[in-house]
N, C-alpha and C. Protein backbone atom coordinates (compact mmCIF):
# COMPACT_ATOMS: atom_id res chain seq x y z
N UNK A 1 0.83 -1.19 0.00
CA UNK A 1 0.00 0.00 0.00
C UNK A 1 0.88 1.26 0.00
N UNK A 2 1.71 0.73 0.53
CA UNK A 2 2.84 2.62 0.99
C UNK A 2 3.58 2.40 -0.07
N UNK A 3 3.60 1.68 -1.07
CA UNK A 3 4.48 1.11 -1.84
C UNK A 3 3.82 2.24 -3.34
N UNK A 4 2.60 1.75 -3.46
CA UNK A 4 1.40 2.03 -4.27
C UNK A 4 1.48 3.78 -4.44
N UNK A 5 1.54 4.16 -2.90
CA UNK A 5 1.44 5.57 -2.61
C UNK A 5 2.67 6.61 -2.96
N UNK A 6 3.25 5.91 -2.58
CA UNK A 6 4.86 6.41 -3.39
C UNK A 6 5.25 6.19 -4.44
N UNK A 7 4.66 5.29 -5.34
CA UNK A 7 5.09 5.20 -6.83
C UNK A 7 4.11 6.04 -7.63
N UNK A 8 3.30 6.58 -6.93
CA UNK A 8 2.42 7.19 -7.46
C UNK A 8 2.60 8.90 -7.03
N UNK A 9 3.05 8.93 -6.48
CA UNK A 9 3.30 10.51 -5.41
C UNK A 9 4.78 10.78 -6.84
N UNK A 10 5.65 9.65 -7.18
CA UNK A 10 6.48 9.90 -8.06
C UNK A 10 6.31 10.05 -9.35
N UNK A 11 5.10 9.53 -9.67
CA UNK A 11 4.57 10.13 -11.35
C UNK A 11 4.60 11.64 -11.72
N UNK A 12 4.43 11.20 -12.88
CA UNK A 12 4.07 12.49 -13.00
C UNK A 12 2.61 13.93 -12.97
N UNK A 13 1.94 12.97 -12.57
CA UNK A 13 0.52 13.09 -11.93
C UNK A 13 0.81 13.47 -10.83
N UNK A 14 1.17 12.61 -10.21
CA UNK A 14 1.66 12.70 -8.69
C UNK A 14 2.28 13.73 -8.33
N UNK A 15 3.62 14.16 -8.80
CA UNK A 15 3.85 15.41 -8.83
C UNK A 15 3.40 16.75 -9.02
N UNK A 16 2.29 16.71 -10.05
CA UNK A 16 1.42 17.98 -10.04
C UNK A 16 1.03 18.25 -8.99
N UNK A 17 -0.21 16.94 -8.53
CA UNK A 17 -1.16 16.85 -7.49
C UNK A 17 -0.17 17.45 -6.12
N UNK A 18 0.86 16.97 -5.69
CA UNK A 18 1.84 17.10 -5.03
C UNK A 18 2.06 18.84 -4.80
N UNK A 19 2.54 19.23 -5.68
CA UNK A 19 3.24 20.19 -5.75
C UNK A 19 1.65 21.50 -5.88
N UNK A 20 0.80 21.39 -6.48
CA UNK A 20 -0.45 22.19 -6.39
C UNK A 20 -0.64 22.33 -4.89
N UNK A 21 -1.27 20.86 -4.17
CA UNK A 21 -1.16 20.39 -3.00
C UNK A 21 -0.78 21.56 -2.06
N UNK A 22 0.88 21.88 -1.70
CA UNK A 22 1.67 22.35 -1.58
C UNK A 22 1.25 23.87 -1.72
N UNK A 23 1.46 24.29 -2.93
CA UNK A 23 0.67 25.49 -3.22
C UNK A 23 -0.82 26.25 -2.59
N UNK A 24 -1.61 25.59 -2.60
CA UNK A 24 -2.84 25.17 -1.85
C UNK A 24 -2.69 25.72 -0.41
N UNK A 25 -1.58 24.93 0.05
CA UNK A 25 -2.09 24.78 1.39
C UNK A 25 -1.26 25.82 1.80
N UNK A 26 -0.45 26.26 0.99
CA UNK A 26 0.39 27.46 2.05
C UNK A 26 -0.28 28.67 1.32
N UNK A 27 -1.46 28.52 0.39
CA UNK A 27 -1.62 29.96 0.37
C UNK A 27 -2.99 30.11 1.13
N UNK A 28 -3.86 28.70 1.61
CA UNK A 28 -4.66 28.60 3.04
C UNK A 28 -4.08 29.13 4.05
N UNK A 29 -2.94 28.79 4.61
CA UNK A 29 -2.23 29.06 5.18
C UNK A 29 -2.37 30.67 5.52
N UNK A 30 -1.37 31.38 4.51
CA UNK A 30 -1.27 32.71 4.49
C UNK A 30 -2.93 33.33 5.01
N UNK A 31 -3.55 32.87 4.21
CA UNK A 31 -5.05 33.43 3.87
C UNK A 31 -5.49 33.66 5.62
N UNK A 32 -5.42 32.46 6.66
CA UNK A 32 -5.37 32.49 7.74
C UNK A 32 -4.88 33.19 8.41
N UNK A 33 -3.52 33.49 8.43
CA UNK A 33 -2.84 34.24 9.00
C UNK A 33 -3.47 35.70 9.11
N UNK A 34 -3.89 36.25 7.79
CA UNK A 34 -4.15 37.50 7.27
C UNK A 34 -5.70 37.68 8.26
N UNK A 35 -6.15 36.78 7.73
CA UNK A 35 -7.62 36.80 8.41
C UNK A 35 -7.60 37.03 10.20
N UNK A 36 -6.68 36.55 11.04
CA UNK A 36 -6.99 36.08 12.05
C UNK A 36 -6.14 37.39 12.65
N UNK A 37 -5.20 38.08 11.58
CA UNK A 37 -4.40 39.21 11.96
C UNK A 37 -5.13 40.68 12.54
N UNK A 38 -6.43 40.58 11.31
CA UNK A 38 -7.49 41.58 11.12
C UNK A 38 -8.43 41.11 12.26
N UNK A 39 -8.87 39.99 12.25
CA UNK A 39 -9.64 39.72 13.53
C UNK A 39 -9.30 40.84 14.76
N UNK A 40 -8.07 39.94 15.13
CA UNK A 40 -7.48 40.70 16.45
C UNK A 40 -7.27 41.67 16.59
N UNK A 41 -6.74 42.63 15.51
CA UNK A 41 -6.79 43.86 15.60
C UNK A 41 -7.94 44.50 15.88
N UNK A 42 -9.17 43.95 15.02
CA UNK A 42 -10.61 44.61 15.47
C UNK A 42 -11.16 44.35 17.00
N UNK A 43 -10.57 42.95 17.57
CA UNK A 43 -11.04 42.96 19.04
C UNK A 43 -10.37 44.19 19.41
N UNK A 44 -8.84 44.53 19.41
CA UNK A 44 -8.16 45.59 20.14
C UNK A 44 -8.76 47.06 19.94
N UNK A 45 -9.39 46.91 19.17
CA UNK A 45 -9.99 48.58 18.45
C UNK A 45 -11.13 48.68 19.06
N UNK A 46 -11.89 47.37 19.57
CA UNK A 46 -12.79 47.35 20.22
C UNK A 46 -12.89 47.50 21.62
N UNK A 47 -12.16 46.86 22.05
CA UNK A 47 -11.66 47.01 23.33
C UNK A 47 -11.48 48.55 23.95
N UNK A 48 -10.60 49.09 22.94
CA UNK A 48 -10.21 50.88 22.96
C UNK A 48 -11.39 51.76 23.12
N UNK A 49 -12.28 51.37 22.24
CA UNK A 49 -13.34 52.36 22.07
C UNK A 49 -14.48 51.99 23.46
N UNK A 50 -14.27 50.85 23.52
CA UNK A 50 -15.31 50.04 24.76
C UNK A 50 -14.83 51.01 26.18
N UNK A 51 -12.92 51.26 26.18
CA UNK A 51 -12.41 51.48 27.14
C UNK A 51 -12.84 53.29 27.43
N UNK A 52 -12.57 54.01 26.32
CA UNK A 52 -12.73 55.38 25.99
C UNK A 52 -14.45 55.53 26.46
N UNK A 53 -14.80 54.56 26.27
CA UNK A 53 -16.14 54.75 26.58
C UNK A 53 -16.65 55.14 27.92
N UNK A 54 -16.30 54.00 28.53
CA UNK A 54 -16.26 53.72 30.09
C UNK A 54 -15.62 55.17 30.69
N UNK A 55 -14.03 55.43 30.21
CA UNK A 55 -14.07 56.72 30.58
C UNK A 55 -14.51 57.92 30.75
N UNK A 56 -15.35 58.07 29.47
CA UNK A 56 -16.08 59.07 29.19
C UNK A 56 -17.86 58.90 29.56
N UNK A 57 -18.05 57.83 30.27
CA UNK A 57 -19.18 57.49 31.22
C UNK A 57 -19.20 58.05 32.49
N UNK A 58 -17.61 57.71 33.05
CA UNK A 58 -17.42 57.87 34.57
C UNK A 58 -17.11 59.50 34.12
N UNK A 59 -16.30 60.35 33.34
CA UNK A 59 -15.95 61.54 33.70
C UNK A 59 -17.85 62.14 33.54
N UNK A 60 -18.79 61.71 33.21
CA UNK A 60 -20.32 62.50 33.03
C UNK A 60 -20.90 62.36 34.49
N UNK A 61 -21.01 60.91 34.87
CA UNK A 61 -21.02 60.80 35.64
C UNK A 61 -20.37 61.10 37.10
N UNK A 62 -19.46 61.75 37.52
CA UNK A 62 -18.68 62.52 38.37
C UNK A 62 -18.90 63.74 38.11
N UNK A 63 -19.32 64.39 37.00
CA UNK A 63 -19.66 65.65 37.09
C UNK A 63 -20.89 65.91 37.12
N UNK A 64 -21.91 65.27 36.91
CA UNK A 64 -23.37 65.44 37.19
C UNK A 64 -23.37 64.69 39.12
N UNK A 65 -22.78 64.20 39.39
CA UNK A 65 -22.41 64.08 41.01
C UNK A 65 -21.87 65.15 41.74
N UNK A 66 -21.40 65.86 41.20
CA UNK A 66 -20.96 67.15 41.77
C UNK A 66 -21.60 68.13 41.69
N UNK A 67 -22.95 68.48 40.33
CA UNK A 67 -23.95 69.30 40.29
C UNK A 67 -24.77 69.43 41.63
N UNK A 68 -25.72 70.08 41.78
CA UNK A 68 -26.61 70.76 43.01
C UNK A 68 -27.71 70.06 42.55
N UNK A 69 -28.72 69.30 42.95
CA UNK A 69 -30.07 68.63 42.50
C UNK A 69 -30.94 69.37 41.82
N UNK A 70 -31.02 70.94 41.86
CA UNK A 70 -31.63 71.60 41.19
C UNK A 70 -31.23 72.07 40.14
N UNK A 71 -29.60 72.11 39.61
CA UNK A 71 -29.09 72.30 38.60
C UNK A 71 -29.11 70.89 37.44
N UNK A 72 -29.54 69.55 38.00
CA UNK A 72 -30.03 68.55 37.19
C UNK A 72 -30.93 68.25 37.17
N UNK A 73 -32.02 68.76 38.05
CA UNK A 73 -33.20 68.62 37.37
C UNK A 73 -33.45 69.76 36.05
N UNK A 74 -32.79 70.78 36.17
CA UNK A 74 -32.88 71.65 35.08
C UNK A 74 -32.00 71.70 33.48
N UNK A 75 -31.10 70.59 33.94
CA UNK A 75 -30.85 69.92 33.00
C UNK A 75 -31.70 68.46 32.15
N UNK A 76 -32.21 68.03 33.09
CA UNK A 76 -33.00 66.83 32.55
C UNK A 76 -34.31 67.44 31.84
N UNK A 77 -34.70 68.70 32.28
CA UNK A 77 -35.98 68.77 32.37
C UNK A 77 -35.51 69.68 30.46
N UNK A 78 -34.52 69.74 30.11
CA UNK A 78 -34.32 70.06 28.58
C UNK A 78 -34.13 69.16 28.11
N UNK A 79 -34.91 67.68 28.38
CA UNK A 79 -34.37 66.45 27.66
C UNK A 79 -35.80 66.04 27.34
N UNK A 80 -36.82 66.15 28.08
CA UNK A 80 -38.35 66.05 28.69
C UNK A 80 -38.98 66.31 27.55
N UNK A 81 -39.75 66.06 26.92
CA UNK A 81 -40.51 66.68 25.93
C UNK A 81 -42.11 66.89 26.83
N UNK A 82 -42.96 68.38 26.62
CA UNK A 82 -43.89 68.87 27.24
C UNK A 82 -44.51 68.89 26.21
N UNK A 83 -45.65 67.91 26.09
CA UNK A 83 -46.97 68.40 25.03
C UNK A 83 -47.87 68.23 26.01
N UNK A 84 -48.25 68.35 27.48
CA UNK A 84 -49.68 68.71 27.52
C UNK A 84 -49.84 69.20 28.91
């Protein structure tokens, strides 16, 4: 059988198949690499903006904590829509 497989891997068939094969799989290969490169980068970009976020949650939040209760209700109350 291994006999079969190797006299045949040595044709000249075999060699195409072989050598395409080869070709094939390292440009899967690459293709992966590329793909999984862009992936990760987009988690990290995500992460950033997720992080910037959070920051810019807590700095609103610390400053509407420091407002006077009547200076946010008079802010909320320009958010309110009054029809009746």
């Amino acid at each position: 059988m291994l006999t079969a497989v190797l006299a045949w891997f040595s044709s000249t068939i075999g060699k195409t198949v072989a050598k395409w094969s080869v070709i094939v799989a390292t440009a899967a290969a690459i293709y992966w690499r590329i793909y999984e490169s862009g992936r990760s980068a987009e988690k990290a970009s995500e992460a950033q903006r997720d992080a910037e976020t959070i920051q810019k949650r807590k700095t609103i939040d610390e400053a509407v904590d420091r407002m006077p209760d009547a200076d946010v209700r008079d802010q909320l109350a320009r958010w309110v829509r009054h029809d009746g």
